[in-house]
N, C-alpha and C. Protein backbone atom coordinates (compact mmCIF):
# COMPACT_ATOMS: atom_id res chain seq x y z
N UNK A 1 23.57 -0.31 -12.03
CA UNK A 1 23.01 0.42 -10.91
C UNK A 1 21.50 0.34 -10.92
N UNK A 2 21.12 0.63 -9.64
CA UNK A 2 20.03 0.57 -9.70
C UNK A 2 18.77 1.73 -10.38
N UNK A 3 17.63 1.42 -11.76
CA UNK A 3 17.16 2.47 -12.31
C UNK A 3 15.73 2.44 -11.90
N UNK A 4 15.22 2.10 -10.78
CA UNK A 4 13.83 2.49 -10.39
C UNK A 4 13.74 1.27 -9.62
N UNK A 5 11.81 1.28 -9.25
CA UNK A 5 11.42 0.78 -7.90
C UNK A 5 10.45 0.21 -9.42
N UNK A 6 10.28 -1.20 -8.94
CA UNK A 6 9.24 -2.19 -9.93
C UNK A 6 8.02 -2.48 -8.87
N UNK A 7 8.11 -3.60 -8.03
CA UNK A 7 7.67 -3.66 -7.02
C UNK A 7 7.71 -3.54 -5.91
N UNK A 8 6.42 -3.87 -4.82
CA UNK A 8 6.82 -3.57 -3.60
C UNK A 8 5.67 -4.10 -3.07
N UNK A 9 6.59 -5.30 -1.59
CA UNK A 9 5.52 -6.27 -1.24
C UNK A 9 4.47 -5.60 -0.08
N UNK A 10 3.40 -5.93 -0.03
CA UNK A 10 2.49 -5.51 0.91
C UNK A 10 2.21 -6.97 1.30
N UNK A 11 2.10 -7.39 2.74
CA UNK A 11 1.77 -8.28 3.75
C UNK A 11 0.15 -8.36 3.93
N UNK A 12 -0.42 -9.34 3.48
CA UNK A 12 -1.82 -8.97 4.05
C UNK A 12 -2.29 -10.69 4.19
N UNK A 13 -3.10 -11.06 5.15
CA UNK A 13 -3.96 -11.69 5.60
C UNK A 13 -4.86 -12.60 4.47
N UNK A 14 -5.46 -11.90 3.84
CA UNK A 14 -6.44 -12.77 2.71
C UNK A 14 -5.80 -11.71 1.37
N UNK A 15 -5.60 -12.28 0.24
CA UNK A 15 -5.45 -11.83 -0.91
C UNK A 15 -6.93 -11.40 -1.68
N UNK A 16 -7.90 -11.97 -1.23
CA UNK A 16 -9.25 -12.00 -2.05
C UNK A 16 -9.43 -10.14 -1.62
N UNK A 17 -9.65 -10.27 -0.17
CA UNK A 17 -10.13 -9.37 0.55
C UNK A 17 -8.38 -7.81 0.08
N UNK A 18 -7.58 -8.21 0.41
CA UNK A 18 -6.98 -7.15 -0.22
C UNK A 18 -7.13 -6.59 -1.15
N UNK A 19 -6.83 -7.45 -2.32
CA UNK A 19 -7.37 -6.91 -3.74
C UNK A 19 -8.53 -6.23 -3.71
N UNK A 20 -9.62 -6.63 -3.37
CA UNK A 20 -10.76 -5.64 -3.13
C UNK A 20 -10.49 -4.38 -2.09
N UNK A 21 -9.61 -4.28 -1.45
CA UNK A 21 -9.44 -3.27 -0.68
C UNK A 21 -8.97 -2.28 -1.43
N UNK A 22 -7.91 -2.42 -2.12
CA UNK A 22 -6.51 -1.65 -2.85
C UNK A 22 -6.79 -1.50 -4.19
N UNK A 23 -7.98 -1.99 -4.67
CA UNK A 23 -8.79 -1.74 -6.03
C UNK A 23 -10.21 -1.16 -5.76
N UNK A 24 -11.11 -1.14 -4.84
CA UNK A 24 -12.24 -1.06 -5.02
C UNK A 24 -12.44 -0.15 -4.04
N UNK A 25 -12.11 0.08 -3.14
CA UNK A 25 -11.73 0.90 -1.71
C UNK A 25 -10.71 2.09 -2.21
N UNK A 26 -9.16 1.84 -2.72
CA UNK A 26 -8.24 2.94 -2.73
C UNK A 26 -8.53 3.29 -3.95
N UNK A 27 -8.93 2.39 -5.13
CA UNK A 27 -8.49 2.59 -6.26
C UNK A 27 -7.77 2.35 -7.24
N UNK A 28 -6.77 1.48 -7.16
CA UNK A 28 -5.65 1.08 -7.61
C UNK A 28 -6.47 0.25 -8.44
N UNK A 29 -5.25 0.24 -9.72
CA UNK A 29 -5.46 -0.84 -10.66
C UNK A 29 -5.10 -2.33 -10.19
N UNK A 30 -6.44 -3.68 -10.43
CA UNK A 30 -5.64 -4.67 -10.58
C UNK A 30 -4.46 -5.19 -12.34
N UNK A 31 -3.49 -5.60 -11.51
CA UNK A 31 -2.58 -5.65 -12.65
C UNK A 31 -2.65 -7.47 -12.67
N UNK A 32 -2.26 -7.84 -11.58
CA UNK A 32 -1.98 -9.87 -12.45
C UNK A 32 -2.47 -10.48 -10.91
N UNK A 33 -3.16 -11.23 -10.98
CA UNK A 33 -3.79 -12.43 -10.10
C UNK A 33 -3.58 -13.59 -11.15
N UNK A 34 -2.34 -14.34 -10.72
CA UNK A 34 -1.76 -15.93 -10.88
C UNK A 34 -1.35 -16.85 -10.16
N UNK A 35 -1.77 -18.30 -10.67
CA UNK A 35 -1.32 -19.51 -9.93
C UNK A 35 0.41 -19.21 -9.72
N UNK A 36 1.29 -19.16 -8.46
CA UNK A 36 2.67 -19.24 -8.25
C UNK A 36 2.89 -20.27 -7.52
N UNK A 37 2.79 -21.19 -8.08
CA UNK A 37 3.15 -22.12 -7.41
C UNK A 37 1.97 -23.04 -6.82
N UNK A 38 2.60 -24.16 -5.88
CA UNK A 38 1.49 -24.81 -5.04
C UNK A 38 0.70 -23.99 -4.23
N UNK A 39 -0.93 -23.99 -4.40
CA UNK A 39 -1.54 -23.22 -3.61
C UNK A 39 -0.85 -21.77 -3.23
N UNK A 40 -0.14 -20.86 -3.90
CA UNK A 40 0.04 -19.90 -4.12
C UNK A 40 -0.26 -19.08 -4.80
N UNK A 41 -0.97 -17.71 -5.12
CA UNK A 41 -1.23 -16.67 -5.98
C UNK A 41 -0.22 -15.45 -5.97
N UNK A 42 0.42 -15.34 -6.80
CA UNK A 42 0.64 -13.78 -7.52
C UNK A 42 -0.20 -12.84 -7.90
N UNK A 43 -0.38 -11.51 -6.78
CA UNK A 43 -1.49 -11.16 -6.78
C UNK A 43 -1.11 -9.48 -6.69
N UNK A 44 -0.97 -8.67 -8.34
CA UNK A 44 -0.33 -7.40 -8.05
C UNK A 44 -1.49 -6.30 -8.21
N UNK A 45 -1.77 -5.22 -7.58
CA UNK A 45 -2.12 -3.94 -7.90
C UNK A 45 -1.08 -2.85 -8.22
N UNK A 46 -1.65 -1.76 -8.85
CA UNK A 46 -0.94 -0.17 -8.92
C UNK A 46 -1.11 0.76 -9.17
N UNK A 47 -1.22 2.03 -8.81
CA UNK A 47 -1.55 3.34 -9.62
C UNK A 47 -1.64 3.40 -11.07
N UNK A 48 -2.85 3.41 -11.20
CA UNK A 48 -3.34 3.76 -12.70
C UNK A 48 -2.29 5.18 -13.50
N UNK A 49 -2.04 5.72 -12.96
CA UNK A 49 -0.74 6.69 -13.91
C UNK A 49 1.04 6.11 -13.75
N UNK A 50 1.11 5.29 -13.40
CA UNK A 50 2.58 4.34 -12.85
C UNK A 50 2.33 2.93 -13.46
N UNK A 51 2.45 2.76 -14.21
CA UNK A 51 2.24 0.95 -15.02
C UNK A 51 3.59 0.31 -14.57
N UNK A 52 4.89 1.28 -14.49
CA UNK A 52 5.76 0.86 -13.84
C UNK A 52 6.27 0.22 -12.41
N UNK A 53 4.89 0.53 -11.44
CA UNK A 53 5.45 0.27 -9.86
C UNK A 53 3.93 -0.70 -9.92
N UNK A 54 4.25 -1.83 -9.14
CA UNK A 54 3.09 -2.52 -8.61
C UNK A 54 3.48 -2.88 -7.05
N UNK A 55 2.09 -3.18 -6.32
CA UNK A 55 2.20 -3.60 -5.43
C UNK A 55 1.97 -5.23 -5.17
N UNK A 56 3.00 -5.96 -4.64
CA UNK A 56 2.13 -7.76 -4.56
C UNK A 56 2.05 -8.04 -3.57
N UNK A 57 0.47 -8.51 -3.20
CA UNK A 57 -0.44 -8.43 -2.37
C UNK A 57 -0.24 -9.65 -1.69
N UNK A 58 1.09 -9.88 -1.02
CA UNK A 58 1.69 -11.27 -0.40
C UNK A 58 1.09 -11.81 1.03
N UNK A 59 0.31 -13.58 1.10
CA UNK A 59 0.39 -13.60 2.20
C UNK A 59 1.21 -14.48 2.82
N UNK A 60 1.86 -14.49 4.13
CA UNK A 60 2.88 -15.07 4.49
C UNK A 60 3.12 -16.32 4.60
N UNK A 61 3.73 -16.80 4.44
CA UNK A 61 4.08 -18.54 4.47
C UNK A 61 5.10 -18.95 2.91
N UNK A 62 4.90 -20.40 2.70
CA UNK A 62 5.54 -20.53 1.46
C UNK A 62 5.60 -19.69 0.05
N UNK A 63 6.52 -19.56 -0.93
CA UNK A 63 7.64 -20.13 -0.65
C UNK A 63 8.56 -19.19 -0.03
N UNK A 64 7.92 -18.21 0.39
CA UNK A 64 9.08 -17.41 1.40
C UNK A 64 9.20 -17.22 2.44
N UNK A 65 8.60 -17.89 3.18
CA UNK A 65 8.78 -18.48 5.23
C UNK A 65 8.61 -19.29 5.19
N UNK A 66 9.29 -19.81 6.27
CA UNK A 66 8.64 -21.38 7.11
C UNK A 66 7.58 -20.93 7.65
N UNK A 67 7.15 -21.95 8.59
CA UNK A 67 5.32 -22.01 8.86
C UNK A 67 5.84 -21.24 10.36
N UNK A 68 6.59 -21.37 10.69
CA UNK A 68 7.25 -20.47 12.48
C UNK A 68 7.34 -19.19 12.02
N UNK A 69 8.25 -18.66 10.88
CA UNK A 69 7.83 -17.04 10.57
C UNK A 69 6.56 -16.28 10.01
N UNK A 70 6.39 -17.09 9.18
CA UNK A 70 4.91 -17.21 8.48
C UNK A 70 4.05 -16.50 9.53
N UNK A 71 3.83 -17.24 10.77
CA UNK A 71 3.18 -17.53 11.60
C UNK A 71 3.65 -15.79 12.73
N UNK A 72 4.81 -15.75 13.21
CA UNK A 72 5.47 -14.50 12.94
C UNK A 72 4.71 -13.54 12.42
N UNK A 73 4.77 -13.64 11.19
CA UNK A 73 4.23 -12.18 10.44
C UNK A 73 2.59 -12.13 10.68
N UNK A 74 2.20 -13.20 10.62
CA UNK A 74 0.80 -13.10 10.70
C UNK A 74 0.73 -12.10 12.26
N UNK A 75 1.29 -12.50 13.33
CA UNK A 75 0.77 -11.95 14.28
C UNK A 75 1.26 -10.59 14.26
N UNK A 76 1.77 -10.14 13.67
CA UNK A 76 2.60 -8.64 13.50
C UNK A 76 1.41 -8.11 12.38
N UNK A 77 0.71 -8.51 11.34
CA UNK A 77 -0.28 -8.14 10.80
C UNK A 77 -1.40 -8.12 12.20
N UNK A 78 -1.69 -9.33 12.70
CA UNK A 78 -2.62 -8.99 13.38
C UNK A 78 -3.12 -7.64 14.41
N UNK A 79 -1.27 -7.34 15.11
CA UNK A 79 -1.28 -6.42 15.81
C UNK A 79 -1.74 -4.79 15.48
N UNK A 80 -1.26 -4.95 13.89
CA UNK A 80 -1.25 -3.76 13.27
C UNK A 80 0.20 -2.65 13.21
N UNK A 81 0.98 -3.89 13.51
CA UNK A 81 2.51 -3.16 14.06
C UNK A 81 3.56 -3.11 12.89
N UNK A 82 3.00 -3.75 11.38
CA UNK A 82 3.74 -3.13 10.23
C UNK A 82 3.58 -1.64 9.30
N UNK A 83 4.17 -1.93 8.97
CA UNK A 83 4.18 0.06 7.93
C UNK A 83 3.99 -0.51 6.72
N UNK A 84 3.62 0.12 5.22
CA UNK A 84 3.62 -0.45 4.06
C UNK A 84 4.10 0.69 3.09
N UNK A 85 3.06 1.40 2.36
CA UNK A 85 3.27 2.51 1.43
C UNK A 85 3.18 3.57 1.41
N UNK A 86 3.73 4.43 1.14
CA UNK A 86 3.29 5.90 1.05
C UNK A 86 2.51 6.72 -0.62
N UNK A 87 1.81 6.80 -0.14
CA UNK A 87 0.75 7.17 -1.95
C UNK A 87 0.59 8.24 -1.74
N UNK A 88 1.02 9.17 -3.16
CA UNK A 88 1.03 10.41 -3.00
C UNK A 88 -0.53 10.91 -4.05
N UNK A 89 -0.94 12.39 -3.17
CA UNK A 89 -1.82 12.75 -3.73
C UNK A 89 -2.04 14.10 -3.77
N UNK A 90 -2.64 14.85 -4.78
CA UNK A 90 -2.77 16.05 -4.66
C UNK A 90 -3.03 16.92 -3.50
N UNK A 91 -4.30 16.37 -2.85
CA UNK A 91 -4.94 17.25 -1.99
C UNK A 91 -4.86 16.35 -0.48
N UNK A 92 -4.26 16.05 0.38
CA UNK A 92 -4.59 15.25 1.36
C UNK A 92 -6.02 15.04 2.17
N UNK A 93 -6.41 16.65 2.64
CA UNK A 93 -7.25 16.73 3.01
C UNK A 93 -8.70 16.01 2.64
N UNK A 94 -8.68 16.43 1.04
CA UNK A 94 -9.81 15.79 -0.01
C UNK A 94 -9.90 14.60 -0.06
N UNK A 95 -8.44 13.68 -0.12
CA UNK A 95 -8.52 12.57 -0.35
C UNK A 95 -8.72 11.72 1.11
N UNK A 96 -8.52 12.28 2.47
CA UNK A 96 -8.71 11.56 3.23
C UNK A 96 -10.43 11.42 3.91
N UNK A 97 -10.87 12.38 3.17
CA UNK A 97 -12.39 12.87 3.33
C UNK A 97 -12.93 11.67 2.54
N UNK A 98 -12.67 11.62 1.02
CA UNK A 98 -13.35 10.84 0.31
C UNK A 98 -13.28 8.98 0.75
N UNK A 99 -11.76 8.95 1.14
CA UNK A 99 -11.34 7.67 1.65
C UNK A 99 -12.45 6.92 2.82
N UNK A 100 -12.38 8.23 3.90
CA UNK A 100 -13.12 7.83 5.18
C UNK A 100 -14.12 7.31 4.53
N UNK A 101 -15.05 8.37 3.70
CA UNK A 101 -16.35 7.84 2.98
C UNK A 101 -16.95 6.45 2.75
N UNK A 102 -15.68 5.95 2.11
CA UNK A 102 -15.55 4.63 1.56
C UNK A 102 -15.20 3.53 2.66
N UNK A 103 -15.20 4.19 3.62
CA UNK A 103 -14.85 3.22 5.05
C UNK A 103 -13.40 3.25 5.33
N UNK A 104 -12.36 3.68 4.90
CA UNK A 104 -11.07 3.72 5.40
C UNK A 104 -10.95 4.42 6.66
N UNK A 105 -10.22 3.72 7.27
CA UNK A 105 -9.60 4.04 8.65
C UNK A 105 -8.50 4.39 8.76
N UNK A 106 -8.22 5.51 9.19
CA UNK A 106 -7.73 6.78 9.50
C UNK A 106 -6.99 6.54 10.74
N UNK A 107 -5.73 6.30 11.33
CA UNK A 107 -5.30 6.44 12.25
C UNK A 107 -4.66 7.93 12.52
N UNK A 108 -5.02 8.67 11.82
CA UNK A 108 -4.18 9.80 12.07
C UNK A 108 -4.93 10.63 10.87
N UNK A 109 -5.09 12.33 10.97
CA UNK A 109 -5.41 12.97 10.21
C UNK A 109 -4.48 13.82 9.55
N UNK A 110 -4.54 14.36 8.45
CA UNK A 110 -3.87 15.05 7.77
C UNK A 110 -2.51 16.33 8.97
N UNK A 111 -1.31 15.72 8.86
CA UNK A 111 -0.54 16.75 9.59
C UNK A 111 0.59 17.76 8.57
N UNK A 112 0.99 18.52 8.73
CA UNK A 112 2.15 18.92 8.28
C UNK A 112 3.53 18.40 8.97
N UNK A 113 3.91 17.90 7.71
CA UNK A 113 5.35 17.47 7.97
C UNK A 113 6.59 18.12 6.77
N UNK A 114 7.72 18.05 7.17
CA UNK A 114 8.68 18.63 6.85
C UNK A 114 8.69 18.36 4.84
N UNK A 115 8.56 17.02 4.67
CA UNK A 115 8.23 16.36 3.44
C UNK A 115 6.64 16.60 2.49
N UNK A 116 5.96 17.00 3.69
CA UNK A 116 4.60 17.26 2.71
C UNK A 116 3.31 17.62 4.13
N UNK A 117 2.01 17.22 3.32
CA UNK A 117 1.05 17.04 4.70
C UNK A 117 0.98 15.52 4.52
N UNK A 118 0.78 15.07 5.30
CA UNK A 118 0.48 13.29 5.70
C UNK A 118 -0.15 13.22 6.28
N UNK A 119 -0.88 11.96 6.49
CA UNK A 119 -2.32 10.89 6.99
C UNK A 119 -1.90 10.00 6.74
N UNK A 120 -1.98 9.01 8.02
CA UNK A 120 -2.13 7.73 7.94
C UNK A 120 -3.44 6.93 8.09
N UNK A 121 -3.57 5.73 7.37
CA UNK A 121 -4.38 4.92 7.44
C UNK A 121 -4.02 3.25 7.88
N UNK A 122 -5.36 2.83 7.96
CA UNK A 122 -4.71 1.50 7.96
C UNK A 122 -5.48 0.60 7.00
N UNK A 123 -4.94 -0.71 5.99
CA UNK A 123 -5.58 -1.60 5.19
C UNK A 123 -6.43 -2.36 5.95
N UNK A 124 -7.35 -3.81 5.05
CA UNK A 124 -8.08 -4.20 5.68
C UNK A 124 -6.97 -5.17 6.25
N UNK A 125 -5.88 -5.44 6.44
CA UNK A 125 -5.02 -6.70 7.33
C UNK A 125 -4.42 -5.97 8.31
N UNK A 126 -5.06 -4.60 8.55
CA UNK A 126 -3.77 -3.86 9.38
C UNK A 126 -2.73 -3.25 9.35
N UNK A 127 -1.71 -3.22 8.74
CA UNK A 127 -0.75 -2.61 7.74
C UNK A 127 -1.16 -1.02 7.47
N UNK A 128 -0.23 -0.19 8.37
CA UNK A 128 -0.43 1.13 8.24
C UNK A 128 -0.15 1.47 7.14
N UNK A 129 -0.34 2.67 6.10
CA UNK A 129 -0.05 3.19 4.89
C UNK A 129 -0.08 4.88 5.21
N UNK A 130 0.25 5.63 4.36
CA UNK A 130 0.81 6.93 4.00
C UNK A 130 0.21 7.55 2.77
N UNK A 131 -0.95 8.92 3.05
CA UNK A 131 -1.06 9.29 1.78
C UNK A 131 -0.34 11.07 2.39
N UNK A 132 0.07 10.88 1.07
CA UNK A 132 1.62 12.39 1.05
C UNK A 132 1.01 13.46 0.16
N UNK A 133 1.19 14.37 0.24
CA UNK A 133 0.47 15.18 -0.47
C UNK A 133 1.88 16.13 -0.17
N UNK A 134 2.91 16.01 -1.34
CA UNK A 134 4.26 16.36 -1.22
C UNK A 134 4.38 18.15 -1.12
N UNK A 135 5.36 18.85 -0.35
CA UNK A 135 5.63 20.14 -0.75
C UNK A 135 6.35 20.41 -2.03
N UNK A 136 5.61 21.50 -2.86
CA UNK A 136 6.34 21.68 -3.85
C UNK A 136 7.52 21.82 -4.48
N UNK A 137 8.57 21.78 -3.00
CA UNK A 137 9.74 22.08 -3.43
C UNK A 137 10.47 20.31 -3.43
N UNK A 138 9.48 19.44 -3.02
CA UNK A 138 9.96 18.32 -3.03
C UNK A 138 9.60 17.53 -4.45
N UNK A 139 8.59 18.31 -5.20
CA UNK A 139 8.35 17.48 -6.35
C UNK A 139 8.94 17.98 -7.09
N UNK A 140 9.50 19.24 -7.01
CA UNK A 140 10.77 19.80 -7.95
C UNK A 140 11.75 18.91 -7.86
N UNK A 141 12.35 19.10 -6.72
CA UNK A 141 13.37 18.23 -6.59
C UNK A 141 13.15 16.53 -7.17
N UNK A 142 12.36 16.29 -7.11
CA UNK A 142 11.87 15.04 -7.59
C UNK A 142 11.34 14.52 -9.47
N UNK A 143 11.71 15.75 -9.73
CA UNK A 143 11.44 15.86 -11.37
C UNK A 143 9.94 15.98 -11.51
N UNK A 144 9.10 16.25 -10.49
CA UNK A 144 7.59 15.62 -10.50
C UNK A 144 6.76 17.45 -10.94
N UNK A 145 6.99 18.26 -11.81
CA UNK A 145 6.95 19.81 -11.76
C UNK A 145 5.05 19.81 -12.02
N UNK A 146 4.14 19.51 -11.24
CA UNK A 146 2.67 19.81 -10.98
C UNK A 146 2.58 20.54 -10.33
């Protein structure tokens, strides 16, 4: 059966420019930038308290599209019409303050939702993201007791 979440792909445009986004911008640890292949990089970040979950910073084409989907996703990045992660954080409010700071874009400000307060943002390829700032009765439930 299945015992956890390892990775999880994020779609982006330039790998150079991500990595600097999702390390130097959000924060995240870089974990492995490698040759995969022909003219391919393996390129992971992740929460510095989670060594277990990374994110790989994929851009589209070989070896997992043809150059017609590839091509596909690119314009669905371009639009800004994918979803990616949800990152949870103590304080939403705080953290979407400090984010803006740093130049993140904010499509949405901190709301209450049934699951927590949420804000969305968007990366530098477009790709909306989620920072959660969970209700307590959800991190109970979640084994997460802060």
């Amino acid at each position: 059966m299945i015992t956890g979440v390892n990775t999880v792909v994020v779609w982006v445009l330039d790998q150079d420019s991500a990595k600097t986004f999702f390390t130097e911008t959000l924060g995240l640890q870089a974990r492995t930038d490698v040759p995969f292949g022909e003219g391919v990089r393996w390129v992971t970040v992740g929460p510095r308290d989670q060594p277990e979950v990374q994110l790989s910073l994929m851009v589209p084409g070989a070896p997992v599209q043809d150059a017609e989907t590839a091509e596909q996703l690119r314009a669905l990045l371009l639009k800004g019409a994918l979803v990616g992660c949800t990152f949870t954080v103590e304080d939403c409010a705080s953290a979407v303050k400090e984010l803006t700071a740093r130049g993140v874009t904010f499509v949405q400000q901190p709301q209450p939702r049934p699951w927590g307060i949420s804000a969305t943002f968007r990366d530098d390829s477009g790709t909306c993201h989620e920072l959660l700032q969970p209700h307590q009765q959800g991190r109970e439930a979640a084994g997460q007791n802060t």
